[in-house]
Structures are given as C-alpha cells and as structure tokens.
PDB file of N, CA and C in Angstrom:
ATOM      1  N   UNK A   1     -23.913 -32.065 -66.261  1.00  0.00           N
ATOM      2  CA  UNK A   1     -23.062 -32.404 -65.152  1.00  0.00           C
ATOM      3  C   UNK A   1     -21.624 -32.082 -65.543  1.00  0.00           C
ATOM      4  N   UNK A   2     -21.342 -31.197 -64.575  1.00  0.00           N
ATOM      5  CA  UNK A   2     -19.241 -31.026 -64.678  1.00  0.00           C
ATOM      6  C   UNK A   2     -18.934 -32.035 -63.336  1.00  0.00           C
ATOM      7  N   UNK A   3     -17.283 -32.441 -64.393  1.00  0.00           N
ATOM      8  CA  UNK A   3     -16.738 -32.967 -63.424  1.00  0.00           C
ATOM      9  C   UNK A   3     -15.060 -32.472 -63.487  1.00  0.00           C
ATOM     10  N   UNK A   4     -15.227 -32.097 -62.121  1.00  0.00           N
ATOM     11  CA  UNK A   4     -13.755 -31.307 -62.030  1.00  0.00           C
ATOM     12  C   UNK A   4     -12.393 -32.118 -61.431  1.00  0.00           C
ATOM     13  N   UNK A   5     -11.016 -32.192 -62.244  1.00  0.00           N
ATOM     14  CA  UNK A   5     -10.112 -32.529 -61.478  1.00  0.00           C
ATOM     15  C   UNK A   5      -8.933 -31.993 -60.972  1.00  0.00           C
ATOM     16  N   UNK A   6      -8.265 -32.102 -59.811  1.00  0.00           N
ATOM     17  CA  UNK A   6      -7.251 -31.449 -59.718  1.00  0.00           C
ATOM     18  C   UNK A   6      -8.025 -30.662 -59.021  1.00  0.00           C
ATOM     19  N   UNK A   7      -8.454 -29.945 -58.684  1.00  0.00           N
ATOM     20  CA  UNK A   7      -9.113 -28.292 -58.207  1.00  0.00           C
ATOM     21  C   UNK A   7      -8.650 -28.354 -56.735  1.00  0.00           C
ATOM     22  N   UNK A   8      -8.491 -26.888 -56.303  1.00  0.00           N
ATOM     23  CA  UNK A   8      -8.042 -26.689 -55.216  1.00  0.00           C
ATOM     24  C   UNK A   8      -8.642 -25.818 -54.582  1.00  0.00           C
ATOM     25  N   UNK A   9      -9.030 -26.021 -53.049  1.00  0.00           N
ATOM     26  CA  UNK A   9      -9.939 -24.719 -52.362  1.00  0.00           C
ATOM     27  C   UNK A   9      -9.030 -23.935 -51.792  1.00  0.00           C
ATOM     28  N   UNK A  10      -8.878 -22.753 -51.381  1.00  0.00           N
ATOM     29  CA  UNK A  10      -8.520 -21.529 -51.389  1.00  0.00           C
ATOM     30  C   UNK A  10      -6.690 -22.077 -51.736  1.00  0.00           C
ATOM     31  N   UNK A  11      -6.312 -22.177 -52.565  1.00  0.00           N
ATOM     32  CA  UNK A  11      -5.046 -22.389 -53.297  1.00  0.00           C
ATOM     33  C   UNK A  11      -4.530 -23.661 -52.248  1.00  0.00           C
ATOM     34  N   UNK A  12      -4.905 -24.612 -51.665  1.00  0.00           N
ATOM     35  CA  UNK A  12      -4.765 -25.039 -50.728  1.00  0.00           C
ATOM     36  C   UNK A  12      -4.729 -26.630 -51.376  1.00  0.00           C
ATOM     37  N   UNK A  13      -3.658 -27.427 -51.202  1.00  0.00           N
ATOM     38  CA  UNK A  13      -3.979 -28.706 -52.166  1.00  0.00           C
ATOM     39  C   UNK A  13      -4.371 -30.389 -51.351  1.00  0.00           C
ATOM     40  N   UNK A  14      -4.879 -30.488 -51.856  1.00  0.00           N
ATOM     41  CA  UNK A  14      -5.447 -31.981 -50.746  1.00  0.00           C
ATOM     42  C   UNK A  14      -4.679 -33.091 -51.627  1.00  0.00           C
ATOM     43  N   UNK A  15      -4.057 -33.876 -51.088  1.00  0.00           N
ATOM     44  CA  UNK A  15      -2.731 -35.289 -51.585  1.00  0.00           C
ATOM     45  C   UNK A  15      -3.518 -36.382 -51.005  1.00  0.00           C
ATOM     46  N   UNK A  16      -4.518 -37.057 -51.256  1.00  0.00           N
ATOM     47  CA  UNK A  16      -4.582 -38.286 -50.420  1.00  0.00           C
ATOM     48  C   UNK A  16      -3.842 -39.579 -50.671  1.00  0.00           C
ATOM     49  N   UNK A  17      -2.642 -39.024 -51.497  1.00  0.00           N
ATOM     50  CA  UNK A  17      -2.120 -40.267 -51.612  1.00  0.00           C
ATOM     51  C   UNK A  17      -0.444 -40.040 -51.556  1.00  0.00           C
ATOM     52  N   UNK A  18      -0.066 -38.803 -50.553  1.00  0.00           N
ATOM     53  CA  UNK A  18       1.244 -38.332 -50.137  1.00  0.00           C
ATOM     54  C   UNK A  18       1.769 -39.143 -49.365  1.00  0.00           C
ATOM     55  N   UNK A  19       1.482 -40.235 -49.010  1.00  0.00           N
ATOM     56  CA  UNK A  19       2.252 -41.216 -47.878  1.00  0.00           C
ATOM     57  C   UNK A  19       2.659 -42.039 -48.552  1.00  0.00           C
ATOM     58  N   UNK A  20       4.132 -42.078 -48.823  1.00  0.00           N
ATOM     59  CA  UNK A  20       4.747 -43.362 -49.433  1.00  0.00           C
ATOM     60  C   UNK A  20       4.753 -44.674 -48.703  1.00  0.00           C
ATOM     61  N   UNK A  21       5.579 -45.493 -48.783  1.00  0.00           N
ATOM     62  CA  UNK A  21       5.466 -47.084 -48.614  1.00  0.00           C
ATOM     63  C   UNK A  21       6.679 -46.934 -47.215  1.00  0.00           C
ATOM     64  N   UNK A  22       7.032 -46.009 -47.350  1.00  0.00           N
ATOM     65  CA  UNK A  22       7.737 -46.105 -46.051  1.00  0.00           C
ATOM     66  C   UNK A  22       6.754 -45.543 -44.494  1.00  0.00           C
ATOM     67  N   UNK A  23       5.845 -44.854 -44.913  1.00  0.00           N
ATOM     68  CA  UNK A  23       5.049 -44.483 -43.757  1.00  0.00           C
ATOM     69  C   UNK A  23       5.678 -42.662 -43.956  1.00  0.00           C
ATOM     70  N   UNK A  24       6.271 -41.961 -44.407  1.00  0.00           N
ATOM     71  CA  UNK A  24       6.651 -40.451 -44.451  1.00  0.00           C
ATOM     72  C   UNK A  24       5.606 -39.680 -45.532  1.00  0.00           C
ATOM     73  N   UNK A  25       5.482 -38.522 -45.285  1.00  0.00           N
ATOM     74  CA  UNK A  25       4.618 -37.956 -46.096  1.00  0.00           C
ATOM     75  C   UNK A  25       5.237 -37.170 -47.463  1.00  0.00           C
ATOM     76  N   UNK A  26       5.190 -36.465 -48.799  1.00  0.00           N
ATOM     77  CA  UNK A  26       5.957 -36.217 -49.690  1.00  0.00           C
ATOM     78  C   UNK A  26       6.624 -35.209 -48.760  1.00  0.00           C
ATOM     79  N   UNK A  27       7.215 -34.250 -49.509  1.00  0.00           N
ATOM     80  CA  UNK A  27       7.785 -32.950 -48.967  1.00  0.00           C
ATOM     81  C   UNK A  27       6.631 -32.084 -49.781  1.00  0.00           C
ATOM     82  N   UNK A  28       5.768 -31.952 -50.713  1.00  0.00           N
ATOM     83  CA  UNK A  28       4.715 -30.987 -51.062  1.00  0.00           C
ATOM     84  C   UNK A  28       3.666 -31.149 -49.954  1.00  0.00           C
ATOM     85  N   UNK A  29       3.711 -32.069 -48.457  1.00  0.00           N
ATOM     86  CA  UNK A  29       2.625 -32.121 -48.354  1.00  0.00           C
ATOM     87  C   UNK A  29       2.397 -31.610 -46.744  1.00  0.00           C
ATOM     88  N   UNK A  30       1.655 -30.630 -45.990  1.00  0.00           N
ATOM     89  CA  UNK A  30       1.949 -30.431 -44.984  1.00  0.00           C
ATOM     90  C   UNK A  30       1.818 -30.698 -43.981  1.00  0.00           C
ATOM     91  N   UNK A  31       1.929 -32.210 -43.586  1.00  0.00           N
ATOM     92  CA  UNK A  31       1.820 -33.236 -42.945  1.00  0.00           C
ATOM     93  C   UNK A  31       2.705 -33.752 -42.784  1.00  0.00           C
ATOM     94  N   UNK A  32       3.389 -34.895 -41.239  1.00  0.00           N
ATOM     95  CA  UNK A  32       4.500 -35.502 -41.564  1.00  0.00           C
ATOM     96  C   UNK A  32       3.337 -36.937 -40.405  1.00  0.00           C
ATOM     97  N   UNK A  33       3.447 -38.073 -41.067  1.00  0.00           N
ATOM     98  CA  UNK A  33       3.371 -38.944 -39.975  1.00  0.00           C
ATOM     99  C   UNK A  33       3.705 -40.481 -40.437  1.00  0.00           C
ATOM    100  N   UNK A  34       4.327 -40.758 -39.340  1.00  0.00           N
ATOM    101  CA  UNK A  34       5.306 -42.263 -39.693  1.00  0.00           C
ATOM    102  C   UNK A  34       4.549 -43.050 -38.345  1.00  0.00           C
ATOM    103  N   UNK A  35       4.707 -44.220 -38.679  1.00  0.00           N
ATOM    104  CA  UNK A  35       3.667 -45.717 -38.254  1.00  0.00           C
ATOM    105  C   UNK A  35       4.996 -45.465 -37.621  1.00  0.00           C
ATOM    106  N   UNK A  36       5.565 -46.339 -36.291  1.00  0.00           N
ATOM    107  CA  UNK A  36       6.513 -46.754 -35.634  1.00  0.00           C
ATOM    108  C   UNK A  36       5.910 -48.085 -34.533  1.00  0.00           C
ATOM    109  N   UNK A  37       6.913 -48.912 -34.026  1.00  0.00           N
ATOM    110  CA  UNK A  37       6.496 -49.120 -33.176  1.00  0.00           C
ATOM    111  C   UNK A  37       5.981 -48.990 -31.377  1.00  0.00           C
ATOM    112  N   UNK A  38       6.163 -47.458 -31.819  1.00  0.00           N
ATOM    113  CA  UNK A  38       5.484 -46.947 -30.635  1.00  0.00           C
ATOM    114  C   UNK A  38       4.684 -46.318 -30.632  1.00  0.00           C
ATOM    115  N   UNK A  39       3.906 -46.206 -31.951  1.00  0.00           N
ATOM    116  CA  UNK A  39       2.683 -45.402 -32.155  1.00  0.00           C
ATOM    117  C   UNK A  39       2.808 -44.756 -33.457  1.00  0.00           C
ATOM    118  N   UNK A  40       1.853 -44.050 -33.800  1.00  0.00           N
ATOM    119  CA  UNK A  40       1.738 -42.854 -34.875  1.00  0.00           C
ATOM    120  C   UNK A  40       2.270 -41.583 -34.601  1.00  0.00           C
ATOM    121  N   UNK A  41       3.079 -41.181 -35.622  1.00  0.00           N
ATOM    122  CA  UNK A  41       4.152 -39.929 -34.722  1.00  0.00           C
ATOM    123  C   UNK A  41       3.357 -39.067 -36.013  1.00  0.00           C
ATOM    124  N   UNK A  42       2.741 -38.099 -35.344  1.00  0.00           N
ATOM    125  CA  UNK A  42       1.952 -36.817 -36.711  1.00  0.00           C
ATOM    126  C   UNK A  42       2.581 -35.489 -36.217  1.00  0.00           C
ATOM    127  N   UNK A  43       2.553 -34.895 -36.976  1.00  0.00           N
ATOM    128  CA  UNK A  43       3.208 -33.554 -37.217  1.00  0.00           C
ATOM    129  C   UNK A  43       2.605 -32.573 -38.346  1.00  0.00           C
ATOM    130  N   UNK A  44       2.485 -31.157 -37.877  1.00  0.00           N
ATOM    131  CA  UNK A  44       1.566 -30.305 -39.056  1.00  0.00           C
ATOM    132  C   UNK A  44       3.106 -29.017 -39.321  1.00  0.00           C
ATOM    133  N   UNK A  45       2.759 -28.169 -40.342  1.00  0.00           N
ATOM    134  CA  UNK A  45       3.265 -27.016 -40.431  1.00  0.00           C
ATOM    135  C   UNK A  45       2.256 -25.864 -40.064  1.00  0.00           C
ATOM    136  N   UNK A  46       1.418 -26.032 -39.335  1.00  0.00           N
ATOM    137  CA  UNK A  46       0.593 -25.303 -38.787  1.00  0.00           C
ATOM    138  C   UNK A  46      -0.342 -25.875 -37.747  1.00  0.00           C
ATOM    139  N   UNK A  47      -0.973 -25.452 -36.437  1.00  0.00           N
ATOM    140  CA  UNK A  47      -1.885 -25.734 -35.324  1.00  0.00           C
ATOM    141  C   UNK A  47      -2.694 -25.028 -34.818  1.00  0.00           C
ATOM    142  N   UNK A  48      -3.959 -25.076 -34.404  1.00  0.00           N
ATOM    143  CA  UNK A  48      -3.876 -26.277 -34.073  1.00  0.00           C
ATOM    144  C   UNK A  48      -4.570 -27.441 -34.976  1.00  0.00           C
ATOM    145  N   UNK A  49      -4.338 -28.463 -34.728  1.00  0.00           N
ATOM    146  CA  UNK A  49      -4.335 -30.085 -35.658  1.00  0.00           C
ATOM    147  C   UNK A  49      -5.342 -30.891 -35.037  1.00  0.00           C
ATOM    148  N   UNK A  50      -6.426 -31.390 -36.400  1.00  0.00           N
ATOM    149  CA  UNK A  50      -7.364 -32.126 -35.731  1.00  0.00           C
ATOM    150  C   UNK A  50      -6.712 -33.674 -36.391  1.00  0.00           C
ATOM    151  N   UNK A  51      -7.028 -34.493 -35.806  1.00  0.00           N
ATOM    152  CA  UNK A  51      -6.484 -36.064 -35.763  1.00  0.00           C
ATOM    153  C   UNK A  51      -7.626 -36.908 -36.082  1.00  0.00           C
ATOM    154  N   UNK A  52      -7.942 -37.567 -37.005  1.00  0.00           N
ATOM    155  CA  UNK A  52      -9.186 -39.259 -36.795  1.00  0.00           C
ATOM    156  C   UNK A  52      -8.803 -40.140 -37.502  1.00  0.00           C
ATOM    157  N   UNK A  53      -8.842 -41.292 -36.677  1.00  0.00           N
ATOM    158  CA  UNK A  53      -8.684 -42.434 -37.461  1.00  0.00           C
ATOM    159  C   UNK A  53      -9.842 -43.091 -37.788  1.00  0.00           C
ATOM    160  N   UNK A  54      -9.592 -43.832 -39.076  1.00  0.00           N
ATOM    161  CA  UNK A  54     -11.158 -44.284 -39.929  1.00  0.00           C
ATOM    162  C   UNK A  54     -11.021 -45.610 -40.419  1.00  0.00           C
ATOM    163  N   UNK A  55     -11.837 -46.428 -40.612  1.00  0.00           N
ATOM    164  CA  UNK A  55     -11.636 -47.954 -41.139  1.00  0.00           C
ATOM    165  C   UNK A  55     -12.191 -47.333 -42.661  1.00  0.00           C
ATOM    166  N   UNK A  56     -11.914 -48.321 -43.576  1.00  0.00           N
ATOM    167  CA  UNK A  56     -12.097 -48.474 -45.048  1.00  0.00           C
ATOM    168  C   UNK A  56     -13.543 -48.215 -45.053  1.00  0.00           C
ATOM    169  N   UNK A  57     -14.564 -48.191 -44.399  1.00  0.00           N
ATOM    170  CA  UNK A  57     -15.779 -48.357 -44.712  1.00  0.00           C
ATOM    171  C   UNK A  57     -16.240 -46.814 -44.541  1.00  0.00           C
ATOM    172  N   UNK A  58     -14.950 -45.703 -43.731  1.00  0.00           N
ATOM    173  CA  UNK A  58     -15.205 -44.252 -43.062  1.00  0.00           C
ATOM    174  C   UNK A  58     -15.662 -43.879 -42.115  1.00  0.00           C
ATOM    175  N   UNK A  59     -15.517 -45.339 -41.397  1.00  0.00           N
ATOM    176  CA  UNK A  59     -16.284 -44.750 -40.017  1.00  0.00           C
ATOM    177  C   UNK A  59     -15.271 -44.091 -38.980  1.00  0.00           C
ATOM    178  N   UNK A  60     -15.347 -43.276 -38.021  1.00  0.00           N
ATOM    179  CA  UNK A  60     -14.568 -43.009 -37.290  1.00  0.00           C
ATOM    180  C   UNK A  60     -14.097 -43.430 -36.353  1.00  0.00           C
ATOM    181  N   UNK A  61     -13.351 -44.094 -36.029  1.00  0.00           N
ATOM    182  CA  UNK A  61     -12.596 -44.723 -34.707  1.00  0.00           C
ATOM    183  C   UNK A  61     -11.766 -44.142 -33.665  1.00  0.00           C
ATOM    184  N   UNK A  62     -11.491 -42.765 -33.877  1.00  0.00           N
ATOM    185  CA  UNK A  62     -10.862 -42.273 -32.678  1.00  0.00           C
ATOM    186  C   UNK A  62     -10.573 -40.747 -33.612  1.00  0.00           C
ATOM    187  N   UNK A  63     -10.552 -39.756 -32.290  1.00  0.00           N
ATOM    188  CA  UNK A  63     -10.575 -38.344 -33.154  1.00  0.00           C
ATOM    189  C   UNK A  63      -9.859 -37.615 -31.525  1.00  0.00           C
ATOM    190  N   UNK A  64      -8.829 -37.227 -32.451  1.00  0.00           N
ATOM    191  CA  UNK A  64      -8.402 -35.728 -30.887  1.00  0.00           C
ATOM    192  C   UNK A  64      -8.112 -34.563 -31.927  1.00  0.00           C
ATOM    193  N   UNK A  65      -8.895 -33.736 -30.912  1.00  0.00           N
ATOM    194  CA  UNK A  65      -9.213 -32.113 -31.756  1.00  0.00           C
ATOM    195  C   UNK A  65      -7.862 -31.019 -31.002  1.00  0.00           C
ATOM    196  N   UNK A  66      -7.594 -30.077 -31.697  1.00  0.00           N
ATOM    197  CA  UNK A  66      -6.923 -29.155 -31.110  1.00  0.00           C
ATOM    198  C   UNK A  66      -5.453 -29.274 -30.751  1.00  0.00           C
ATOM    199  N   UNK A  67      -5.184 -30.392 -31.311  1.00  0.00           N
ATOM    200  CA  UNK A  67      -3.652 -30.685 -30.926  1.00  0.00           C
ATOM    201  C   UNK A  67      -2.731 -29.330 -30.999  1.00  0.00           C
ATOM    202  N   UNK A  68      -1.887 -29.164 -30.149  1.00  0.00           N
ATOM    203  CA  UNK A  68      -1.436 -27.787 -30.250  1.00  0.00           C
ATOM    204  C   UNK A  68      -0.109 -27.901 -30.914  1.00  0.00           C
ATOM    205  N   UNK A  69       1.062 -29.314 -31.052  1.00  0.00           N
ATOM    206  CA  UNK A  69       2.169 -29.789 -31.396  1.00  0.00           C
ATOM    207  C   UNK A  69       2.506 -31.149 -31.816  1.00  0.00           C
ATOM    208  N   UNK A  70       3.388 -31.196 -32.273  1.00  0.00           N
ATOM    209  CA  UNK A  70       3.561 -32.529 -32.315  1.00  0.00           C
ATOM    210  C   UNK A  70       3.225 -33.447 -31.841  1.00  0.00           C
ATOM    211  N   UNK A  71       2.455 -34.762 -32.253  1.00  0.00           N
ATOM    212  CA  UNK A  71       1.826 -35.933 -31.502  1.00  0.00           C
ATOM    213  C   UNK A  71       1.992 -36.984 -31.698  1.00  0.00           C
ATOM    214  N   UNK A  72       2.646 -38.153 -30.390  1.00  0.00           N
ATOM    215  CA  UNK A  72       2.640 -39.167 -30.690  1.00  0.00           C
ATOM    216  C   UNK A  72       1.133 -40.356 -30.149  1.00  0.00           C
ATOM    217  N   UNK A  73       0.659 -40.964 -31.505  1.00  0.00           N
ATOM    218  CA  UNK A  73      -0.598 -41.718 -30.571  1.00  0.00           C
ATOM    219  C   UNK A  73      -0.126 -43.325 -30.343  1.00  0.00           C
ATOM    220  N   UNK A  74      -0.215 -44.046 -28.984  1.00  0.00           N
ATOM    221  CA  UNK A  74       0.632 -44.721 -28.251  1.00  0.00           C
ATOM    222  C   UNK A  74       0.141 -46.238 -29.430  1.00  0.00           C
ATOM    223  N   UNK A  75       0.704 -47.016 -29.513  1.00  0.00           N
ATOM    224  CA  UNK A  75      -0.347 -48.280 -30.412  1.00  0.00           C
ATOM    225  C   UNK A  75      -0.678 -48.459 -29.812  1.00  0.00           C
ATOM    226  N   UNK A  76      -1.164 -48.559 -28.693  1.00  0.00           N
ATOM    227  CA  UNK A  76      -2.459 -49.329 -27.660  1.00  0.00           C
ATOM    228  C   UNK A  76      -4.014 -48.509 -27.838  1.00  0.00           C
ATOM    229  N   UNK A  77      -3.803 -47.550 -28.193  1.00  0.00           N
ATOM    230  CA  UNK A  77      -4.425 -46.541 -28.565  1.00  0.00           C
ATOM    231  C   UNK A  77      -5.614 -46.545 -30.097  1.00  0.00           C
ATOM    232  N   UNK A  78      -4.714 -47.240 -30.890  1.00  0.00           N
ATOM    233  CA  UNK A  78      -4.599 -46.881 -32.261  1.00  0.00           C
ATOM    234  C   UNK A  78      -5.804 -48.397 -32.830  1.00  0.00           C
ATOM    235  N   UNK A  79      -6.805 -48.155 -33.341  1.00  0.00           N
ATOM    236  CA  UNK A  79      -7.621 -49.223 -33.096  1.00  0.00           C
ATOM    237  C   UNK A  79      -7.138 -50.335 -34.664  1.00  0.00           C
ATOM    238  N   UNK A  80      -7.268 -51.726 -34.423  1.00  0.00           N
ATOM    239  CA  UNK A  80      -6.826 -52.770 -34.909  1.00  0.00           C
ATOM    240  C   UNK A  80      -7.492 -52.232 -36.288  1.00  0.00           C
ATOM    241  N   UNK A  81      -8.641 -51.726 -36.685  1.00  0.00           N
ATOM    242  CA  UNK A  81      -9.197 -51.799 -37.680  1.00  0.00           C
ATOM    243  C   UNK A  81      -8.736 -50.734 -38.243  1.00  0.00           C
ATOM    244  N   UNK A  82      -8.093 -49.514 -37.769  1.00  0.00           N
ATOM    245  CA  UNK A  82      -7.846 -48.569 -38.328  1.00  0.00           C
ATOM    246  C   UNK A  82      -6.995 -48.889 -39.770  1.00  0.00           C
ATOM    247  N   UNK A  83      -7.480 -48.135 -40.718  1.00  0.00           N
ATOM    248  CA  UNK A  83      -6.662 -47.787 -42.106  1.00  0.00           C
ATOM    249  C   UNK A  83      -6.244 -46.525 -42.713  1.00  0.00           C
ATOM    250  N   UNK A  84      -6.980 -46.003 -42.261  1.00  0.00           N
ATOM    251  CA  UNK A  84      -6.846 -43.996 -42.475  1.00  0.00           C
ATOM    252  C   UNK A  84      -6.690 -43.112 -41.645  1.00  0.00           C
ATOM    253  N   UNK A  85      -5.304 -42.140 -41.646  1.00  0.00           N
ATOM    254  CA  UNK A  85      -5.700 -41.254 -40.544  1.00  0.00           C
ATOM    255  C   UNK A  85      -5.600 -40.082 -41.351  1.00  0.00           C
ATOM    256  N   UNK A  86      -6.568 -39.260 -40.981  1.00  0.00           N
ATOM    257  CA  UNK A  86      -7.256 -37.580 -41.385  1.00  0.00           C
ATOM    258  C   UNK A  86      -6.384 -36.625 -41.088  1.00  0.00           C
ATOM    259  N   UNK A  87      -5.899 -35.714 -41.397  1.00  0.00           N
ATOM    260  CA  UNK A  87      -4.998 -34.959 -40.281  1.00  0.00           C
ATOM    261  C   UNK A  87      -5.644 -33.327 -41.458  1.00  0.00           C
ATOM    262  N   UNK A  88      -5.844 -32.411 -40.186  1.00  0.00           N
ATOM    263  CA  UNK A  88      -6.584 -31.487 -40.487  1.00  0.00           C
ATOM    264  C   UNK A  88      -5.999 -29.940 -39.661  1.00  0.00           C
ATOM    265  N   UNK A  89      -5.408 -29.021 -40.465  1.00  0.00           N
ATOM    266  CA  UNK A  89      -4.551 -28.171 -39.519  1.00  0.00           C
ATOM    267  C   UNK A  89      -5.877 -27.422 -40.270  1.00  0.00           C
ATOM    268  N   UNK A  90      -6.079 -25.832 -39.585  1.00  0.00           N
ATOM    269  CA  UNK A  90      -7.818 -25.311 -39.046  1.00  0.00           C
ATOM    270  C   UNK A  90      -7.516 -24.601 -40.219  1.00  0.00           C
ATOM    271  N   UNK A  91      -8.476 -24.048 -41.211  1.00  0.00           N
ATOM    272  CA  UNK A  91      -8.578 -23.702 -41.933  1.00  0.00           C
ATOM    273  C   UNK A  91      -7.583 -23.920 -43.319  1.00  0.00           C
ATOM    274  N   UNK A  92      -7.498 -25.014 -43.225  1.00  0.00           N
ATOM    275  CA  UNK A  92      -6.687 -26.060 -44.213  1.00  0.00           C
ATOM    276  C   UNK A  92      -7.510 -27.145 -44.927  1.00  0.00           C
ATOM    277  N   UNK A  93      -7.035 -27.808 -46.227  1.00  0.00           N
ATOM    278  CA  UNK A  93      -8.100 -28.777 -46.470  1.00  0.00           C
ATOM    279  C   UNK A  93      -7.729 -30.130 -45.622  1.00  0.00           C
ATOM    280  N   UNK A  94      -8.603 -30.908 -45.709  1.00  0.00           N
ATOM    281  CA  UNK A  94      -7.803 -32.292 -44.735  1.00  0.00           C
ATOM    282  C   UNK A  94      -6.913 -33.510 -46.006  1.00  0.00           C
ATOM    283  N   UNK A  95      -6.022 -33.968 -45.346  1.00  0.00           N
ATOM    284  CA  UNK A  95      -5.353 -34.704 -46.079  1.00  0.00           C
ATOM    285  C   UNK A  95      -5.301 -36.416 -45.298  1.00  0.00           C
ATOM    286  N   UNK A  96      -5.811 -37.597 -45.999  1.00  0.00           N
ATOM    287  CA  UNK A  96      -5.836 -38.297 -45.494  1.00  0.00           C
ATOM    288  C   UNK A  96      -4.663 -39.349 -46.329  1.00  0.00           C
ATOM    289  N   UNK A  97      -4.211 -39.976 -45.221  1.00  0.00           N
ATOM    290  CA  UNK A  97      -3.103 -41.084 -45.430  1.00  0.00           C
ATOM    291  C   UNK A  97      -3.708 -42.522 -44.777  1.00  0.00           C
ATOM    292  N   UNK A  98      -3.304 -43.269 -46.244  1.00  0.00           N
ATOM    293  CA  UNK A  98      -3.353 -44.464 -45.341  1.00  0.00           C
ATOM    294  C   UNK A  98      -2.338 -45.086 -44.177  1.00  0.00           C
ATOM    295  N   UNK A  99      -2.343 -46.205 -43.717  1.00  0.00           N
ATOM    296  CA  UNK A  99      -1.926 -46.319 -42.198  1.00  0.00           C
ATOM    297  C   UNK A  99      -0.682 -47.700 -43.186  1.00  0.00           C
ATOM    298  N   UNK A 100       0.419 -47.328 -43.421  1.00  0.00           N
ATOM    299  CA  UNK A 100       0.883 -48.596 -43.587  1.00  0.00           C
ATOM    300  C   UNK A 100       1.515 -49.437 -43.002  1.00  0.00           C
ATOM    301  N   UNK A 101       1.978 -50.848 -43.308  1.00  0.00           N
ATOM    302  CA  UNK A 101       2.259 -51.493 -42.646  1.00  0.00           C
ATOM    303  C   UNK A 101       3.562 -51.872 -42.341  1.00  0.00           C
ATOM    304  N   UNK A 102       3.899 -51.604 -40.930  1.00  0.00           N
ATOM    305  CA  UNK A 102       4.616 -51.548 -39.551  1.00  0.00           C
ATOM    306  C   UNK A 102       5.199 -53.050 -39.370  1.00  0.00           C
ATOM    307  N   UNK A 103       6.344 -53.947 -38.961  1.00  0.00           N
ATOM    308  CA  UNK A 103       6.563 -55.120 -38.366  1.00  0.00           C
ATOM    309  C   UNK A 103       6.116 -55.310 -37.106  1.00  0.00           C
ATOM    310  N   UNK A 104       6.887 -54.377 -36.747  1.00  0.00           N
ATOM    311  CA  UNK A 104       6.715 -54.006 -34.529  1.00  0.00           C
ATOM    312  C   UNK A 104       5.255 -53.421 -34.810  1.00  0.00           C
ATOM    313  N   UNK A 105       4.156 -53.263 -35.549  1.00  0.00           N
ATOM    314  CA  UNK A 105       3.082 -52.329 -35.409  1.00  0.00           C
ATOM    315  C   UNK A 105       2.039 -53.539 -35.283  1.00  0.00           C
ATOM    316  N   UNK A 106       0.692 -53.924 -34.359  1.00  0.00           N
ATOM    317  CA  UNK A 106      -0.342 -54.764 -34.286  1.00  0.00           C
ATOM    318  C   UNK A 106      -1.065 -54.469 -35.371  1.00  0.00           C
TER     319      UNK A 106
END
C-alpha cells in the first residue's frame, strides 16, 4: 500500500482548509466566499461554478450547478445544518470550505 501526500491532479491544487476565521479564502486559492449576513457571497476565477452545501456527516443539502458569475445564496436559503460548502469551477479540482461562524448569520 502507497500513501500519497500533497499530490495534485492535472497541476491543479485542492486547499480544504483555505478559509480563514474570518470567512475569506487564502489568495493561493481560487475561490472567494464570505458568510455575511445576507447570505453566502461565492465567487470563482473561472465558470461555470458548481455550488453544494453538506453537513459534517457529507450529505448534501442544497446544490446549484452552472453558476455563470458571482453568487449570492440568500440565508433563508442556506440550511441550519449546513457546515461545508463545495465550490467546483468545471474541470477544476473541488475545494471545500467550512461555513464559519457569522453573528447576524442563523
């Protein structure tokens, strides 16, 4: 058995842990999305952008495909259990962030 770390598919790097404590993503990472209290504001350097949010256990709780730009998802929207959101620009690897925590955010 190998076990590989670090490795990257087509030079392409996956961060699942690029979301600092403020809710922003690093600058290595090509993702931007901040918790607010008016929703989840996501942003890619490329589209179109697939979106899901996931509870700790991986299940999926809400998914919009094809985003063509910038997106805000409303908090009414955004399910109570959610902890992870996926963000996936198309032929990119996916990079998941956790969801942190917001004052104004339910």
């Amino acid at each position: 058995m190998i076990f590989v770390t670090g490795a990257t598919i087509n030079g392409e790097k996956s961060n699942p842990t690029s979301l600092g404590a403020k809710g922003i993503a690093s600058r290595s990472s090509p993702y931007f999305m901040r918790r607010t209290s008016i929703g989840l504001n996501l942003s890619a350097e490329s589209y179109p952008l697939d979106i899901s949010l996931i509870n700790l256990q991986g299940r999926e709780l809400w998914r919009l495909d094809n985003v063509t730009g910038p997106q805000v998802i409303p908090t009414w929207i955004v399910p109570k259990t959610a902890s992870i959101a996926v963000l996936q620009s198309r032929g990119k690897n996916a990079e998941s962030f956790r969801l942190p925590v917001h004052p104004d955010f339910p």
